[in-house]
PDB file of N, CA and C in Angstrom:
ATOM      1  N   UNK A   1      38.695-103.915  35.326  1.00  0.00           N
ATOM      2  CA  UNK A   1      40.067-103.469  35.363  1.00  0.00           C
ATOM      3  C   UNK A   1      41.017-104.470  34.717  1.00  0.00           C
ATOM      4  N   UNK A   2      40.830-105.670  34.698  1.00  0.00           N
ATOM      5  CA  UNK A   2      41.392-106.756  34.269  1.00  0.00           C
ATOM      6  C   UNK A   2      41.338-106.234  32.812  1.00  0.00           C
ATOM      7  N   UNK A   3      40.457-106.030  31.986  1.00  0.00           N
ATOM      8  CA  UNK A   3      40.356-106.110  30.335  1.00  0.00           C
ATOM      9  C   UNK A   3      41.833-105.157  29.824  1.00  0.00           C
ATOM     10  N   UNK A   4      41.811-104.133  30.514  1.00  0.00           N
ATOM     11  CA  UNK A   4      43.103-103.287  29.647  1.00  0.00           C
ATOM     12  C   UNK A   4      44.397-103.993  30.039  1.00  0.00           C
ATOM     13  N   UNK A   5      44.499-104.450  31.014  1.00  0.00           N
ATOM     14  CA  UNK A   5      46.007-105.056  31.689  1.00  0.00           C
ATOM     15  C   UNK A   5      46.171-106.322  30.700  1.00  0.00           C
ATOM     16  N   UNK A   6      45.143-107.209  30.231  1.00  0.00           N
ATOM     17  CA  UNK A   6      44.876-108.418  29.360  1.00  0.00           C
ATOM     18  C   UNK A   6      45.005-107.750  27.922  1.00  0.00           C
ATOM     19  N   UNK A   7      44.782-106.744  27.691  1.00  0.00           N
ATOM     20  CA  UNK A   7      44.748-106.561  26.168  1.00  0.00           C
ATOM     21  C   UNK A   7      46.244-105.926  25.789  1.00  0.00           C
ATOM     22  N   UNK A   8      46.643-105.483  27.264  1.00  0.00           N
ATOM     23  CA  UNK A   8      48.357-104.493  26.978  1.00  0.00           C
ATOM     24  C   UNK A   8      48.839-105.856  26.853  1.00  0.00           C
ATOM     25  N   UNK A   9      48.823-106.855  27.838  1.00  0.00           N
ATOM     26  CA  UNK A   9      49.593-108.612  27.237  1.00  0.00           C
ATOM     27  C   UNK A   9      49.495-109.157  26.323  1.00  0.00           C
ATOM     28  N   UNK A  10      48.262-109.081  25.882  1.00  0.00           N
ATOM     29  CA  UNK A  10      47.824-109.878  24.233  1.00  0.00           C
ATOM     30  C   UNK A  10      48.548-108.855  22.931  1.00  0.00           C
ATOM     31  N   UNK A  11      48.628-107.452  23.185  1.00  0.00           N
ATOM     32  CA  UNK A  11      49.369-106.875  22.180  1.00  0.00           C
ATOM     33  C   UNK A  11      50.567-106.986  22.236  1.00  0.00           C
ATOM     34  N   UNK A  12      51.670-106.761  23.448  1.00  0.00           N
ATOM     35  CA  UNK A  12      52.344-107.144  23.832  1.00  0.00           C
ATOM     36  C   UNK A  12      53.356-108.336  23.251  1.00  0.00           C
ATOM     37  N   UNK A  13      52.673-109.515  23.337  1.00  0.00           N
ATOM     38  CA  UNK A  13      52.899-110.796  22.729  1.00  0.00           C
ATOM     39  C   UNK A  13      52.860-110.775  21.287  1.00  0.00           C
ATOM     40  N   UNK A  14      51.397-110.125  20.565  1.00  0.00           N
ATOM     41  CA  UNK A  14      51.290-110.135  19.149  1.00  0.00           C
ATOM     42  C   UNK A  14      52.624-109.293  18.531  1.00  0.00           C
ATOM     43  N   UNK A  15      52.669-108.385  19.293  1.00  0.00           N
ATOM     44  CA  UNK A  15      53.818-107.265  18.441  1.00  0.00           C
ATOM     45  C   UNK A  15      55.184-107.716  18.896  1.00  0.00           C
ATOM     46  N   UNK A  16      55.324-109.240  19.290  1.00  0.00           N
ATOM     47  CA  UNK A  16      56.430-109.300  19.469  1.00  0.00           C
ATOM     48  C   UNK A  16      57.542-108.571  20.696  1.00  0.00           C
ATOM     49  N   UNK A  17      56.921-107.939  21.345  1.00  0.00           N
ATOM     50  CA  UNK A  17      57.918-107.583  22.592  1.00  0.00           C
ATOM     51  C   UNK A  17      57.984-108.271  23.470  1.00  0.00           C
ATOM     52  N   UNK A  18      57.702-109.255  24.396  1.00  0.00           N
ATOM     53  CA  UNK A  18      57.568-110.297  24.866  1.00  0.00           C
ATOM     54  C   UNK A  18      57.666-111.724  24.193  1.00  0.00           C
ATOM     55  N   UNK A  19      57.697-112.725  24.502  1.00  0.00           N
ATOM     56  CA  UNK A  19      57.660-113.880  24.189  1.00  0.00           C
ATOM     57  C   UNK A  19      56.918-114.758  24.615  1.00  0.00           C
ATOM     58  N   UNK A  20      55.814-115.467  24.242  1.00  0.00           N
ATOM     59  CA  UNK A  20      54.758-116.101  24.727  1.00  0.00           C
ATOM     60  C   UNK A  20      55.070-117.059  25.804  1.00  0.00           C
ATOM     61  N   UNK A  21      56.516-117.511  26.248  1.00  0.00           N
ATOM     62  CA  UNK A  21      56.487-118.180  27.644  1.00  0.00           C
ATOM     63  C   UNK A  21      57.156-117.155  28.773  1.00  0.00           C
ATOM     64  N   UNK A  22      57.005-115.660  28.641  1.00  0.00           N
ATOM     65  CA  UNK A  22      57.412-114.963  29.514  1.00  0.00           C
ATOM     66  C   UNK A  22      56.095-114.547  29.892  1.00  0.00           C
ATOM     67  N   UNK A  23      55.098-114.767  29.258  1.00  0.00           N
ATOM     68  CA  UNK A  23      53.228-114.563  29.682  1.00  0.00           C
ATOM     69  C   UNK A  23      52.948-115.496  30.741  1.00  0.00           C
ATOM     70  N   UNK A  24      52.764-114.692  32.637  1.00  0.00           N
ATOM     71  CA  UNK A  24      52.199-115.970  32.975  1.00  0.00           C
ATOM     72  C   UNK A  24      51.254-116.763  32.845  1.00  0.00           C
ATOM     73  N   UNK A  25      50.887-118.093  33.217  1.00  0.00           N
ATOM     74  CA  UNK A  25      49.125-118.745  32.918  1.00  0.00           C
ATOM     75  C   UNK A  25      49.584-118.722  31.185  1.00  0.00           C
ATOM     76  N   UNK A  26      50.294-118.149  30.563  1.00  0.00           N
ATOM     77  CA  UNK A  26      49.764-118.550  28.922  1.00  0.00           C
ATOM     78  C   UNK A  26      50.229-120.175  28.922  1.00  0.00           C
ATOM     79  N   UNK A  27      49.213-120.437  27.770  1.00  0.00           N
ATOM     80  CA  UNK A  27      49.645-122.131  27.736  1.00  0.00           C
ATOM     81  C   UNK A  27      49.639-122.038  25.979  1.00  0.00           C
ATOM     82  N   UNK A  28      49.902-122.760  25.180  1.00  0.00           N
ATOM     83  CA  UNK A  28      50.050-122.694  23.778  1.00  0.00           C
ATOM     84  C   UNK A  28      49.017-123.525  23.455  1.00  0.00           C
ATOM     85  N   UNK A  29      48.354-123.276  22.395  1.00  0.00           N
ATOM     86  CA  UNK A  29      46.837-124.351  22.152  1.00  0.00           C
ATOM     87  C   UNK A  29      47.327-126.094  21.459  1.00  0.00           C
ATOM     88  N   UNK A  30      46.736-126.441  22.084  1.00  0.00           N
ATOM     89  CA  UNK A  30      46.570-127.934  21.997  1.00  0.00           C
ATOM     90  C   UNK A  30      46.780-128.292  20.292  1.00  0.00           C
ATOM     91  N   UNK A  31      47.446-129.302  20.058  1.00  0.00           N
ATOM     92  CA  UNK A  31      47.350-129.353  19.111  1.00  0.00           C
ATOM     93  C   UNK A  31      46.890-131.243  18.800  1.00  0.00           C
ATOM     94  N   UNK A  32      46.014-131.141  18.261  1.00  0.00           N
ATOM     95  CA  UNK A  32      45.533-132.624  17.791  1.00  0.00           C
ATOM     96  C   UNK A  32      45.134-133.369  16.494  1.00  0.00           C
ATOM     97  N   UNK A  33      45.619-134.154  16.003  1.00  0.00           N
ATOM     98  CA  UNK A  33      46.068-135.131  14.613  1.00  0.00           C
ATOM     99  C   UNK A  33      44.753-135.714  14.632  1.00  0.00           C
ATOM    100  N   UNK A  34      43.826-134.862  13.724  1.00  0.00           N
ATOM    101  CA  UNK A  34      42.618-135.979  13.256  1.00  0.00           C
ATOM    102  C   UNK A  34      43.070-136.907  12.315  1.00  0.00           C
ATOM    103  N   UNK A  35      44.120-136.811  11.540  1.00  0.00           N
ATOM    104  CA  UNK A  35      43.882-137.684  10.703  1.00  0.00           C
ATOM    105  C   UNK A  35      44.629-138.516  10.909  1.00  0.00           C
ATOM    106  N   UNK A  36      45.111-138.704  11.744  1.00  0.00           N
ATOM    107  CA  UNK A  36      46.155-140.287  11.925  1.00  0.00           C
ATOM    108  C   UNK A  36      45.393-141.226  12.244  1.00  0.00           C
ATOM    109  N   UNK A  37      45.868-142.740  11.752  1.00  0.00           N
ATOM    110  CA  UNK A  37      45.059-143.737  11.939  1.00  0.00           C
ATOM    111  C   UNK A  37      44.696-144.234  13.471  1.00  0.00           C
ATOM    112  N   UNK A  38      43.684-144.681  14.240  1.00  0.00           N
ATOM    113  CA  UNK A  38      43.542-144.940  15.457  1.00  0.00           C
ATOM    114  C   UNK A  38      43.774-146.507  15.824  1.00  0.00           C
ATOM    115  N   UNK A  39      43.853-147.544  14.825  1.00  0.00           N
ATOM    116  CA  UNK A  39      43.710-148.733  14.843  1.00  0.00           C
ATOM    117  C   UNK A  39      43.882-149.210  13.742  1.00  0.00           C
ATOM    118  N   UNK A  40      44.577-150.688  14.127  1.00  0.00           N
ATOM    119  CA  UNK A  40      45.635-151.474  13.058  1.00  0.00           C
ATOM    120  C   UNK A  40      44.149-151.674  12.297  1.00  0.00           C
ATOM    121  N   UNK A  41      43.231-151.641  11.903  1.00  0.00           N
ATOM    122  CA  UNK A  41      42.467-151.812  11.363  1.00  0.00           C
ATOM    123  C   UNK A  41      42.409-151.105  10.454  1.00  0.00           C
ATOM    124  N   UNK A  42      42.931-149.656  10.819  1.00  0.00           N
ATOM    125  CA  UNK A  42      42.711-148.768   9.432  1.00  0.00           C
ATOM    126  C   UNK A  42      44.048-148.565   8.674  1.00  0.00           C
ATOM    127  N   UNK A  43      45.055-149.690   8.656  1.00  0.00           N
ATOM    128  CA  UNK A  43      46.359-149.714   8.427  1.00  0.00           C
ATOM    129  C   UNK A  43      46.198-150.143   6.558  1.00  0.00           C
ATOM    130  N   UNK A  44      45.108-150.886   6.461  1.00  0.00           N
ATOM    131  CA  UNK A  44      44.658-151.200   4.970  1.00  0.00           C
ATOM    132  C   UNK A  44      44.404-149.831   4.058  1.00  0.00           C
ATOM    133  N   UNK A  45      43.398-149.262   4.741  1.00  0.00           N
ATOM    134  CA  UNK A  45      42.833-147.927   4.118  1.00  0.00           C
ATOM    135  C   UNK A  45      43.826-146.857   3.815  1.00  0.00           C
ATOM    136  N   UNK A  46      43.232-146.426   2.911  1.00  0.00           N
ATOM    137  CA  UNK A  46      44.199-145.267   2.789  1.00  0.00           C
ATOM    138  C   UNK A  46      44.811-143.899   3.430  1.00  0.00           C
ATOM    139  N   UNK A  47      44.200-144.163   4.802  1.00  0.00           N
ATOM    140  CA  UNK A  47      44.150-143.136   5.894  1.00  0.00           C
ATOM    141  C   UNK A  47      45.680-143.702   6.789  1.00  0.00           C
ATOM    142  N   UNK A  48      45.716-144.650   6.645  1.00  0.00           N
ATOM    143  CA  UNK A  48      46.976-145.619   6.953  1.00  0.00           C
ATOM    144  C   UNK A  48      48.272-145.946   6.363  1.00  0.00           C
ATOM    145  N   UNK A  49      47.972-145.788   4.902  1.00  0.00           N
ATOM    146  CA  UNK A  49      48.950-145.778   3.973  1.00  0.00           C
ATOM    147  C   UNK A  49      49.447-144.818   4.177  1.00  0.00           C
ATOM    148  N   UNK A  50      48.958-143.654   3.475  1.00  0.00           N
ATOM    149  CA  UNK A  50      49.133-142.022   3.780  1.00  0.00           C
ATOM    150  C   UNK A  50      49.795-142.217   4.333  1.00  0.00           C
ATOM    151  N   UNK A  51      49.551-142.204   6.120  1.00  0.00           N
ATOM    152  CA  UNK A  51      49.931-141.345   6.938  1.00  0.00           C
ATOM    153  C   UNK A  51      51.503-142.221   7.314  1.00  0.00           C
ATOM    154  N   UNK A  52      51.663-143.462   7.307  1.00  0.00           N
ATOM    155  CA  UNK A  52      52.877-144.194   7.356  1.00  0.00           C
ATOM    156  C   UNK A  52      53.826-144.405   5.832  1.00  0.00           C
ATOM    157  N   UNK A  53      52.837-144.222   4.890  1.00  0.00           N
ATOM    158  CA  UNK A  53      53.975-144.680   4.216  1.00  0.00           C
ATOM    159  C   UNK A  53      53.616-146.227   3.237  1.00  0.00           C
ATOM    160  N   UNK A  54      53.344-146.932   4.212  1.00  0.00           N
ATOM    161  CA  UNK A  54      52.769-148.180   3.770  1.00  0.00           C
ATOM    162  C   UNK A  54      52.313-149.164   4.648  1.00  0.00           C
ATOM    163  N   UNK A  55      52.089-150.164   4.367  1.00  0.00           N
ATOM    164  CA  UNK A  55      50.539-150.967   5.370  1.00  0.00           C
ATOM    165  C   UNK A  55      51.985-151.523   6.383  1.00  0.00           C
ATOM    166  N   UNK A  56      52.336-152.189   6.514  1.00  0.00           N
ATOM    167  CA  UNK A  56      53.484-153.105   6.752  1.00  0.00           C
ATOM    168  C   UNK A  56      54.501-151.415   8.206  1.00  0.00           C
ATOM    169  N   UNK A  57      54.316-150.519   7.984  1.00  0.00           N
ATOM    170  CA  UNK A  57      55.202-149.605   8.593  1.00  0.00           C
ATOM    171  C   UNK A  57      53.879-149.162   9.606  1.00  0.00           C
ATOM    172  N   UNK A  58      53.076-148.904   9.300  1.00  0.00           N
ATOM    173  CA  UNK A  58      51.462-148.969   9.922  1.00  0.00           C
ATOM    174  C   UNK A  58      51.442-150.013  10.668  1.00  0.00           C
ATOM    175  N   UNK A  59      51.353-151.328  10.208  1.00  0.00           N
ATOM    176  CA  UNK A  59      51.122-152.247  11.542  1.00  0.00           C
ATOM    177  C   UNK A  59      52.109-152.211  12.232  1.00  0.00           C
ATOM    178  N   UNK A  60      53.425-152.447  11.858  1.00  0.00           N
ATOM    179  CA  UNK A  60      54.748-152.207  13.008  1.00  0.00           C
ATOM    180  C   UNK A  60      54.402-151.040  14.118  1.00  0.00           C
ATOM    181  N   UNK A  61      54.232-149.469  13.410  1.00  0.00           N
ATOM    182  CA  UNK A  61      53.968-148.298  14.700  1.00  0.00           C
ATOM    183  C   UNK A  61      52.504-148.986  15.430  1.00  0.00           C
ATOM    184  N   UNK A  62      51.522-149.257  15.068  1.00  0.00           N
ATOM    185  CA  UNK A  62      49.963-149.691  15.499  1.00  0.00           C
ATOM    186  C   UNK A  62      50.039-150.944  16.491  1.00  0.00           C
ATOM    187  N   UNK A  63      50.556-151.568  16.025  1.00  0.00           N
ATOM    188  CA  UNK A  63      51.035-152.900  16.614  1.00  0.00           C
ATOM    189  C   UNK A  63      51.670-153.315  18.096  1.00  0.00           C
ATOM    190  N   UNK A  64      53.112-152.814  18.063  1.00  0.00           N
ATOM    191  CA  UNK A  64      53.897-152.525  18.958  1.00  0.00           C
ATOM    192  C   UNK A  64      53.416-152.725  20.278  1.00  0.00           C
ATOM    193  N   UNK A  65      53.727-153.719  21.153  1.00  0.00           N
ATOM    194  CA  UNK A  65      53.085-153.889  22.123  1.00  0.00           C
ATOM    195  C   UNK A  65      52.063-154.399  22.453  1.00  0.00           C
ATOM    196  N   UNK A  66      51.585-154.888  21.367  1.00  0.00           N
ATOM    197  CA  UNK A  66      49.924-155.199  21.337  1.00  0.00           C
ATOM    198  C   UNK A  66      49.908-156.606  21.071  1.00  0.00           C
ATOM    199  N   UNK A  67      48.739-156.972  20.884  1.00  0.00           N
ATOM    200  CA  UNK A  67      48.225-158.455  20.824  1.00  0.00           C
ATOM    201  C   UNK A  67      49.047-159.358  19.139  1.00  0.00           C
ATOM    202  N   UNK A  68      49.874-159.927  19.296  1.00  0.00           N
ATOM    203  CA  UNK A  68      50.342-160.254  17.801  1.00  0.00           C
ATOM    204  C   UNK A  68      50.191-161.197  17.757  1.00  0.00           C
ATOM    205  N   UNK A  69      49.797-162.276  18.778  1.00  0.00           N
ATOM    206  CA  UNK A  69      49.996-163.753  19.278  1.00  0.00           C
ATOM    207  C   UNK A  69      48.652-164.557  18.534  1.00  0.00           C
ATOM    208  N   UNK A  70      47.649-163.775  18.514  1.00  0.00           N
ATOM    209  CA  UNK A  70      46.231-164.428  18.186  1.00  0.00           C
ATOM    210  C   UNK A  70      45.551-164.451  17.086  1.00  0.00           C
ATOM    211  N   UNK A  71      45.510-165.025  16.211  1.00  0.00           N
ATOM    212  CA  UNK A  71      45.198-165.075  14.927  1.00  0.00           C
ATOM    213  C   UNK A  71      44.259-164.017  14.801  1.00  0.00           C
ATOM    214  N   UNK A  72      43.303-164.377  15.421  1.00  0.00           N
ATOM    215  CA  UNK A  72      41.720-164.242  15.546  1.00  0.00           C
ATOM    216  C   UNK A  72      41.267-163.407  16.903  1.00  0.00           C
ATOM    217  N   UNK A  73      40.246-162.088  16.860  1.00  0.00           N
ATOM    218  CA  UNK A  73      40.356-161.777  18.019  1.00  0.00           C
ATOM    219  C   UNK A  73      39.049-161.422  18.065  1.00  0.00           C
ATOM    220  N   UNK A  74      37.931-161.352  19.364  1.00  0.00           N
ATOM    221  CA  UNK A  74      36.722-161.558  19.556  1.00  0.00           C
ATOM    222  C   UNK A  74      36.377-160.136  19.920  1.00  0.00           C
ATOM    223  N   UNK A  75      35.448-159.758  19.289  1.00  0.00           N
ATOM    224  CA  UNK A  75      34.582-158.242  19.972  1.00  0.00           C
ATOM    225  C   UNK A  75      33.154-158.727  20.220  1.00  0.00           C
ATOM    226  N   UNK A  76      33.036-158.880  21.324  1.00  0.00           N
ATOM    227  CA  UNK A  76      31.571-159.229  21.736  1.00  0.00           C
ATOM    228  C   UNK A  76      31.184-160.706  20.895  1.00  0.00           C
ATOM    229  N   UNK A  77      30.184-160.686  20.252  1.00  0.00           N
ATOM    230  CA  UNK A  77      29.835-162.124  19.881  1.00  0.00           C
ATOM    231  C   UNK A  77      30.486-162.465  18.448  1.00  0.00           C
ATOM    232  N   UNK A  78      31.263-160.975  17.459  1.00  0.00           N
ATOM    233  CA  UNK A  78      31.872-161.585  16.556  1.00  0.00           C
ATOM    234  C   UNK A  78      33.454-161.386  16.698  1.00  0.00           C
ATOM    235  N   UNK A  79      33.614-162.102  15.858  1.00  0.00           N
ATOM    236  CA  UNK A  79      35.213-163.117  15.691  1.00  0.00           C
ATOM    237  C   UNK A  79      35.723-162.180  14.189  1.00  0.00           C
ATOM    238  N   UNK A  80      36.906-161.643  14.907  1.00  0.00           N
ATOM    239  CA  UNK A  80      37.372-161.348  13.091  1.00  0.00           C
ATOM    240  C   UNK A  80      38.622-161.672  13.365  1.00  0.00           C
ATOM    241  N   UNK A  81      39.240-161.713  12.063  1.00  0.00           N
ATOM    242  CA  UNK A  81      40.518-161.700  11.793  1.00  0.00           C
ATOM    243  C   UNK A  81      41.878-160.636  12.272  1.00  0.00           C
ATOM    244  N   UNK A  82      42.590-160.822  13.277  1.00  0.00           N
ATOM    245  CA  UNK A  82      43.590-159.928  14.082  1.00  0.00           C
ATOM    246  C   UNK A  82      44.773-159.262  13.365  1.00  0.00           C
ATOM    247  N   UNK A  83      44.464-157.714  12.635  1.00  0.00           N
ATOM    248  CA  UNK A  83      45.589-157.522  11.888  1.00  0.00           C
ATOM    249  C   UNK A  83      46.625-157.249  12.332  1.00  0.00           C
ATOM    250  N   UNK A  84      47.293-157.541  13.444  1.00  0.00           N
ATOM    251  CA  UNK A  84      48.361-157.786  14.341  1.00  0.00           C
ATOM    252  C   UNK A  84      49.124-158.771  14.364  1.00  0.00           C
ATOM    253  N   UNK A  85      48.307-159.784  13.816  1.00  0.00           N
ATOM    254  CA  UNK A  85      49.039-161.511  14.021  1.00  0.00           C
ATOM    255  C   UNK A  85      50.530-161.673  13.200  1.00  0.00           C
ATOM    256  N   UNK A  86      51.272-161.972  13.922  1.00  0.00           N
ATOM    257  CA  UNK A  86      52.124-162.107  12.973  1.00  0.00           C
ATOM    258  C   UNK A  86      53.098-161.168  13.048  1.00  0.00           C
ATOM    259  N   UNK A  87      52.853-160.066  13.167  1.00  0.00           N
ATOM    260  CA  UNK A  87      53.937-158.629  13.320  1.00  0.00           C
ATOM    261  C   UNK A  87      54.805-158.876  14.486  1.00  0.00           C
ATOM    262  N   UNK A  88      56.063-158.313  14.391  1.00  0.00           N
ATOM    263  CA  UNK A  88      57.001-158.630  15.598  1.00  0.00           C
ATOM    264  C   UNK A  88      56.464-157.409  16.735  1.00  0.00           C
ATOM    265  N   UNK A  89      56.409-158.330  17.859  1.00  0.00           N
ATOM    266  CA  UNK A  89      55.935-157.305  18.744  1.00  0.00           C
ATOM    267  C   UNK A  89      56.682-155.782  19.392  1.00  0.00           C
ATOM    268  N   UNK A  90      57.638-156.106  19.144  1.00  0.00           N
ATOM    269  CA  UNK A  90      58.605-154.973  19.756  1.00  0.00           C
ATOM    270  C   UNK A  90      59.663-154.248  18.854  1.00  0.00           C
ATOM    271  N   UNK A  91      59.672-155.084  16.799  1.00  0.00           N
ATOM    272  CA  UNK A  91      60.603-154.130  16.288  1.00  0.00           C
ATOM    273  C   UNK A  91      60.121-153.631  14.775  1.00  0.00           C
ATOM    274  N   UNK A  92      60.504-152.967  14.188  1.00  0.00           N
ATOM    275  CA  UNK A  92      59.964-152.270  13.588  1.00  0.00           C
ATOM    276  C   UNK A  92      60.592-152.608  12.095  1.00  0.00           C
ATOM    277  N   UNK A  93      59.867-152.938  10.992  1.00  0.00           N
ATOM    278  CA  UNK A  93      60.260-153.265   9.719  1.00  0.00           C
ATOM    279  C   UNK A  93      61.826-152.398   9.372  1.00  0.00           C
ATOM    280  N   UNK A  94      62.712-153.342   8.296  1.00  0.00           N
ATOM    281  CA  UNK A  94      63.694-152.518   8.019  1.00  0.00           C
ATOM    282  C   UNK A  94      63.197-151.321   7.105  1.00  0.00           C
ATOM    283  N   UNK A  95      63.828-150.209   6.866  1.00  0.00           N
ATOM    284  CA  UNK A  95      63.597-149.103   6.115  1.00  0.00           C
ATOM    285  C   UNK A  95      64.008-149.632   4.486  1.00  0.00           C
TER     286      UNK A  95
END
């Protein structure tokens, strides 16, 4: 009994007589950014450039809050170079 009462809502909505937050339980689908960079690491690459603009506007948003203090930062037994160091922790390059 449920299927026709669900399909009069789903047409309903499609044809525009309703409005998708007058549907109860409807929720709008998730929406998620594969391609934004996940880490000041990929602020070099061009997945980083892209998506900011340039490396320098990338580490400022990536950065922010984060470790800027340490040159050098340890993952398990290796040591790399911290592309954070140096960036102001809390403001953001001029435009």
């Amino acid at each position: 009994m449920r299927a026709p009462i669900c399909g009069l809502v789903v047409s309903m909505v499609l044809c525009g007589v309703v409005s998708a937050g007058e549907v109860p339980g409807y929720r709008p689908p998730a929406v998620v950014d594969v391609n934004r960079p996940r880490s000041p690491i990929e602020c070099d690459q061009p997945i980083g450039i892209n998506w900011y603009g340039s490396t320098q506007r990338c580490l400022a948003e990536l950065c922010a809050g984060g470790n800027v203090y340490n040159e050098y930062i340890f993952e398990g037994e290796r040591r790399r170079r911290n592309p954070c160091y140096g960036q102001s922790p809390t403001n953001y390059p001029d435009e």
